[in-house]
Structure formats: structure tokens, C-alpha cells
Protein backbone atom coordinates (compact mmCIF):
# COMPACT_ATOMS: atom_id res chain seq x y z
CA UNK A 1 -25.81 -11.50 -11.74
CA UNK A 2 -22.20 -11.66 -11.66
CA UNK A 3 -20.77 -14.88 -10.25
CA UNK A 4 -18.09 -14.05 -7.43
CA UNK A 5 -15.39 -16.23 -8.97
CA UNK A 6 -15.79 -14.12 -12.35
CA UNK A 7 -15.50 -11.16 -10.35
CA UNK A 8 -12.64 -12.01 -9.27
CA UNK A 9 -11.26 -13.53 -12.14
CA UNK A 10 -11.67 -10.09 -13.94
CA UNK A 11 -10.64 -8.01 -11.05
CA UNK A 12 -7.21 -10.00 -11.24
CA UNK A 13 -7.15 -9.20 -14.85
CA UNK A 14 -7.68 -5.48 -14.54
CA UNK A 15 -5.61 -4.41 -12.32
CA UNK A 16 -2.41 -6.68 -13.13
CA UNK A 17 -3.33 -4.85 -16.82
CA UNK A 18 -2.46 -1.88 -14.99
CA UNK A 19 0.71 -2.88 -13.25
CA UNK A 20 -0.90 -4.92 -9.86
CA UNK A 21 0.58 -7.68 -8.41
CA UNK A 22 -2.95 -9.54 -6.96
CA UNK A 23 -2.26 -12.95 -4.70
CA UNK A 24 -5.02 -14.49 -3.49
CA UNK A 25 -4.53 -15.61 0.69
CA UNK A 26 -6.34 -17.77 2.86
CA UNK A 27 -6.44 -15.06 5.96
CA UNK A 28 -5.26 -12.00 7.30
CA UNK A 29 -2.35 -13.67 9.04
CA UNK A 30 -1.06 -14.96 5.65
CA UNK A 31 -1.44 -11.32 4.33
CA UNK A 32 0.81 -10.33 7.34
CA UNK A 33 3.70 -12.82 6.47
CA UNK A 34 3.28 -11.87 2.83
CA UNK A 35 3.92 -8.31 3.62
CA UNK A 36 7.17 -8.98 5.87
CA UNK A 37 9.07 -11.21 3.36
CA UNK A 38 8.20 -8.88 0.90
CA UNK A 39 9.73 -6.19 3.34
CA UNK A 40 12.66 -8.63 3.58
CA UNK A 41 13.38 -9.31 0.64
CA UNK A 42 13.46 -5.97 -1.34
CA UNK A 43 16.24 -3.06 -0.80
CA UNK A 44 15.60 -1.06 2.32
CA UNK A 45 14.70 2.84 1.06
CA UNK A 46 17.79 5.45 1.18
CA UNK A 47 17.34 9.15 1.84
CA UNK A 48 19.12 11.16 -0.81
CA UNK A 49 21.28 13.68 1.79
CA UNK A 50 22.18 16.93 0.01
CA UNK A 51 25.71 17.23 -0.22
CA UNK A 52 27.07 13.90 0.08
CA UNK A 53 28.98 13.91 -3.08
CA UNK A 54 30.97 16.36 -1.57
CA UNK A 55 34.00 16.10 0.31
CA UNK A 56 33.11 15.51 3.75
CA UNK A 57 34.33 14.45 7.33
CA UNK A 58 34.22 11.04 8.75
CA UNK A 59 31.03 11.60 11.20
CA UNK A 60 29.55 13.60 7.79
CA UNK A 61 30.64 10.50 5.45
CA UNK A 62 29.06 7.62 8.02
CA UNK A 63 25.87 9.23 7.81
CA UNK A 64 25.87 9.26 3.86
CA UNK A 65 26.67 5.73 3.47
CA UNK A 66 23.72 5.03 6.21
CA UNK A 67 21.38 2.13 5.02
CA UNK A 68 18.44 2.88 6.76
CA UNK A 69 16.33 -0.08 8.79
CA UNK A 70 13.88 -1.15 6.70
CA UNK A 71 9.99 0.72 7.76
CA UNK A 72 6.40 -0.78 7.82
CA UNK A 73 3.68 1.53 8.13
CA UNK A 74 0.20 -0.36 8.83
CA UNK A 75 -2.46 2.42 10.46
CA UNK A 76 -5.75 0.96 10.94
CA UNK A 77 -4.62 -2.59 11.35
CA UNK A 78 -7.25 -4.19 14.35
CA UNK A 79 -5.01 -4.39 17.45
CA UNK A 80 -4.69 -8.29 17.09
CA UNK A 81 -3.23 -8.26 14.01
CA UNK A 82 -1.14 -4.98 14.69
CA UNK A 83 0.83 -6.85 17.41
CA UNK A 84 1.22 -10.18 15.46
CA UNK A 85 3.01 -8.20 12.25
CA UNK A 86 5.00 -6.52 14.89
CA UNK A 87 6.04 -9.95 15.76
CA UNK A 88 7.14 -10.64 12.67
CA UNK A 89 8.75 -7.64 11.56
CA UNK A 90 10.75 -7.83 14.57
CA UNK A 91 11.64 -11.58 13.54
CA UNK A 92 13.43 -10.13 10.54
CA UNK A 93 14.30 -6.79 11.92
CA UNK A 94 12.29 -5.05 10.18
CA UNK A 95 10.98 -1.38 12.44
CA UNK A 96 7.16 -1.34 12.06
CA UNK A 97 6.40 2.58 12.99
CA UNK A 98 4.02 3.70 15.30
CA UNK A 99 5.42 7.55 14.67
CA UNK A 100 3.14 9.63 13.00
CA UNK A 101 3.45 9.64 9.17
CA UNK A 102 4.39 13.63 8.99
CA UNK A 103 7.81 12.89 11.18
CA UNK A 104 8.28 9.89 8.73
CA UNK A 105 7.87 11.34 5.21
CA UNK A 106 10.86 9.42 3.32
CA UNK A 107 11.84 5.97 3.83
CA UNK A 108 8.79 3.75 4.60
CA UNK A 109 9.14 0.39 2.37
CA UNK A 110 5.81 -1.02 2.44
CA UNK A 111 2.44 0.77 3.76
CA UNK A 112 0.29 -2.17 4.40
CA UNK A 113 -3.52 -1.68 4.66
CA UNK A 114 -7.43 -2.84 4.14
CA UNK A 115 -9.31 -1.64 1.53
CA UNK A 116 -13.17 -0.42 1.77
CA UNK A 117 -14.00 -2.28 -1.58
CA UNK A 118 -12.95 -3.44 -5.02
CA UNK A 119 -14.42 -2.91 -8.29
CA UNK A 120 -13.78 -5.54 -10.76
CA UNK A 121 -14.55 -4.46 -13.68
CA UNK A 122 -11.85 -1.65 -13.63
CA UNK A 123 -9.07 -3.46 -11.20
CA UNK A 124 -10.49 -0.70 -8.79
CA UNK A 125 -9.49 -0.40 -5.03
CA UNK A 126 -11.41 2.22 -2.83
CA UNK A 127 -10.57 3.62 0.58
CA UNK A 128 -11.75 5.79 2.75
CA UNK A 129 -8.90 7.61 3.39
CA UNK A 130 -9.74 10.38 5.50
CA UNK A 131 -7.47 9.57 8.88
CA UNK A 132 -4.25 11.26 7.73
CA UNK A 133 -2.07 8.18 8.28
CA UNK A 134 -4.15 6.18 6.48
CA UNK A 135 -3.99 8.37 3.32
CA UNK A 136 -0.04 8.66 3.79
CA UNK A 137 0.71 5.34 4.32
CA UNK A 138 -0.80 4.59 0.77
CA UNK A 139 1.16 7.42 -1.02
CA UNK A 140 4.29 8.12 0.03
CA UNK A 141 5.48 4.20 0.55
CA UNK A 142 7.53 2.52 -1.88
CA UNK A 143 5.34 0.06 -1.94
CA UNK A 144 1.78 -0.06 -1.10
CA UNK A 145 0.18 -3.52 -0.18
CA UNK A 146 -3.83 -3.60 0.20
CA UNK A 147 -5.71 -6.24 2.09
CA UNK A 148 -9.51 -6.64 0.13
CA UNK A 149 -11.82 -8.93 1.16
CA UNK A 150 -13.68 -11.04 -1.14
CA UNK A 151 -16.88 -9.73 0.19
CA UNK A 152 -16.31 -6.44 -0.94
CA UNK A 153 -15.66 -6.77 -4.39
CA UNK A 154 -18.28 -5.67 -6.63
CA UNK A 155 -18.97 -6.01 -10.51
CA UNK A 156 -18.91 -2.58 -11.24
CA UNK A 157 -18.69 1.38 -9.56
CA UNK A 158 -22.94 1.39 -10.30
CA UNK A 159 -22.82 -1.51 -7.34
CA UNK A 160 -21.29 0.95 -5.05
CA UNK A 161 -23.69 3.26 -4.68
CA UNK A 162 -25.39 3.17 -1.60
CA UNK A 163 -21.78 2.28 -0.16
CA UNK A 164 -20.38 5.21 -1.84
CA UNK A 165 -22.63 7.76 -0.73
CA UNK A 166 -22.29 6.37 2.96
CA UNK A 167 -18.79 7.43 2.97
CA UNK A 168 -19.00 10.16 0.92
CA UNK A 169 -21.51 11.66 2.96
CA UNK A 170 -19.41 11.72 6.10
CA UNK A 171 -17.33 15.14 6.97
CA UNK A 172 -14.49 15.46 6.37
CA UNK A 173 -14.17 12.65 3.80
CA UNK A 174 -11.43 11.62 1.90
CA UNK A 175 -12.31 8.81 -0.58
CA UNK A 176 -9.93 7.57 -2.84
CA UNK A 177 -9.98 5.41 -5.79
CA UNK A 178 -6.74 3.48 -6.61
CA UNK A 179 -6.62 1.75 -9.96
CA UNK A 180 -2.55 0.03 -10.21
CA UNK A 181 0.61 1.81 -9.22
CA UNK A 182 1.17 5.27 -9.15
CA UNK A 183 2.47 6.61 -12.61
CA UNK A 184 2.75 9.53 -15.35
CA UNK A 185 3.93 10.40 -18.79
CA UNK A 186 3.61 13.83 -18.15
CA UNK A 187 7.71 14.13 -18.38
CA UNK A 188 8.69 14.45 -21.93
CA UNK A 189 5.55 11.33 -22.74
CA UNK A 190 7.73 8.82 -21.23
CA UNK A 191 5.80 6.52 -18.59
CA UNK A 192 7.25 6.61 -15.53
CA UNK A 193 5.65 5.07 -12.07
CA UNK A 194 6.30 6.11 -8.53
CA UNK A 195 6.18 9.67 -9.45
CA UNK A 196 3.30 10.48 -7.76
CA UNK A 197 2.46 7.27 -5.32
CA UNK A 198 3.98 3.81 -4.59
CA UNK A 199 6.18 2.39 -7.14
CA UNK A 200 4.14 -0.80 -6.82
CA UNK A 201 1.00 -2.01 -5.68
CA UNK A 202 0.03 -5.60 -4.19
CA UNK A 203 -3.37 -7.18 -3.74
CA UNK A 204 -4.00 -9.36 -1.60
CA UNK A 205 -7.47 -10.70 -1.92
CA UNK A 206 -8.56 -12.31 1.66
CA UNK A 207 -10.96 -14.91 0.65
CA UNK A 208 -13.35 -14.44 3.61
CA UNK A 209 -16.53 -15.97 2.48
């Protein structure tokens, strides 16, 4: 039997092979203040605006050069820790959306959420993603930061499968398997990430047993 330290130990391994950033925290309150000074301290997201290389008037030119407010999306957070990051954010003005993720489709930083499980030995997250703002907040962020507890990591997908096949067989279902950030070489063989997905992915690893 797999010790939990070595599962974690390879975990760590496999997915910062694949691009990861994993941290280890004491709670979900550190994984909150983790998530707003990362907010803080990375460029806010801009909004490419057809036609602003054009020549333009003054009201047309102030909305090109707009910086938007930097966006958290965390759906799914328990209501506790939902108003404590928006306590936070606030503290470093950063706008933590409530909006559905359809009216907000461009310009979320940092979608923070749990995860379902891990599986070590492939650097593996896996949510169950079928709310819709779930799933969005995970792909269409900038960056994506996941909060796994310990006690759902597990040696390998085999050790999943009663847990799979709980999910799995609940309609609709949308389960998905995340292994680092989001990337392709499908343009001219040249790896690129964020094509597809977050540009980067953290891991936060909530040691809760």
C-alpha cells in the first residue's frame, strides 16, 4: 500500500513535470490568501477591442486603453469561505464575480476551485464539472487554481473506481480530468499553452488529515 507522503511526493512530481505549480497549505483560508496575492500580483487580463489601432475619438480611445479590474471567479466555494475571499479580494481591490460565467467570457484572472480527487501517479486532478460555472471557471481563466485535499489523493486511476462510477453515473455528468496547464502543438508542432484552457495551473494541496 502506498504511503500518503509518497503519494504525494509523486503527485508533486507529476504534475510540476507537466507544467503545475503544487504548494502545499495548512487550510482552506491559506488557499484563499494564496489565490488573492496571486491575483495581485500578476497583470490584470485586457480585452483585445476590434478596431483600436485605428484612429479613433477620445470617448472611443479611453475605452481602448481601459485596464480592466482584476476578476476572481470561485463557484462552489462553501458560503463561509465565499464571503472571507470576498474580504480579501476587496482588501486589494480585486472584483470577485458573482455574474454568471456566460456574461463574463473574457477577462477572469484566476478561477479558484476544489477538486473531487487527485491521482498521483499521473499529476491527475478530477472534477466533476457538470454545474456550468464550475466547468467555465476552470477553462476560460487565465489562471486556474485547484484546492485538493490530501484525503483525496489516490495512487493511481484503478483506486478511483467506485468513486468514478459514482459520478459518472449521475445525469447529466460532466467529469473532467485535468493533468497540468492547458496546451497544444497542433500549430505548426510548436508547444504552445493557454490555447485551449488556463495558461497556468496551481495546486494547492490542503493537508486535511
Amino acid at each position: 500500500m502506498t504511503s500518503t507522503h509518497d503519494m504525494r511526493q509523486l503527485f508533486q512530481a507529476k504534475a510540476e513535470a507537466v507544467s503545475a505549480v503544487v504548494r502545499t497549505v495548512a487550510s482552506p483560508q491559506e488557499a484563499l490568501a494564496y489565490t488573492v496575492e496571486l491575483c495581485h500580483g500578476k497583470e490584470a487580463c485586457q480585452l483585445l477591442i476590434a478596431g483600436c489601432g485605428e484612429a479613433l475619438s477620445p470617448k472611443a480611445r479611453e475605452l481602448c486603453d481601459l485596464k480592466p479590474q482584476k476578476v476572481i471567479a470561485a463557484p462552489g466555494l462553501p458560503p463561509a469561505e465565499g464571503e472571507a475571499l470576498g474580504r480579501l479580494c476587496a482588501a486589494r481591490g480585486i472584483h470577485l464575480t458573482d455574474r454568471p460565467l456566460r456574461e463574463h467570457l473574457a477577462g477572469i484572472d484566476i478561477g479558484l476551485t476544489y477538486a473531487d480527487y487527485g491521482i498521483a501517479d499521473t499529476g491527475t486532478l478530477v472534477i466533476d464539472s457538470s454545474s456550468e460555472q464550475l466547468r467555465l471557471a476552470t477553462m476560460i481563466s487565465e489562471i486556474h487554481v485547484a484546492l485538493l485535499p490530501l484525503s483525496r489523493l489516490r495512487a493511481t486511476a484503478y483506486d478511483l473506481e467506485a468513486e468514478l462510477g459514482a459520478l459518472m453515473g449521475r445525469a447529466p455528468n460532466y467529469t473532467a480530468f485535468i493533468t497540468g496547464a492547458s496546451r497544444t502543438a497542433d500549430i505548426e508542432r510548436v508547444l504552445a499553452l493557454g490555447v485551449h484552457g488556463p495558461l497556468e495551473l496551481h495546486i494547492l494541496v490542503w493537508e486535511d488529515k
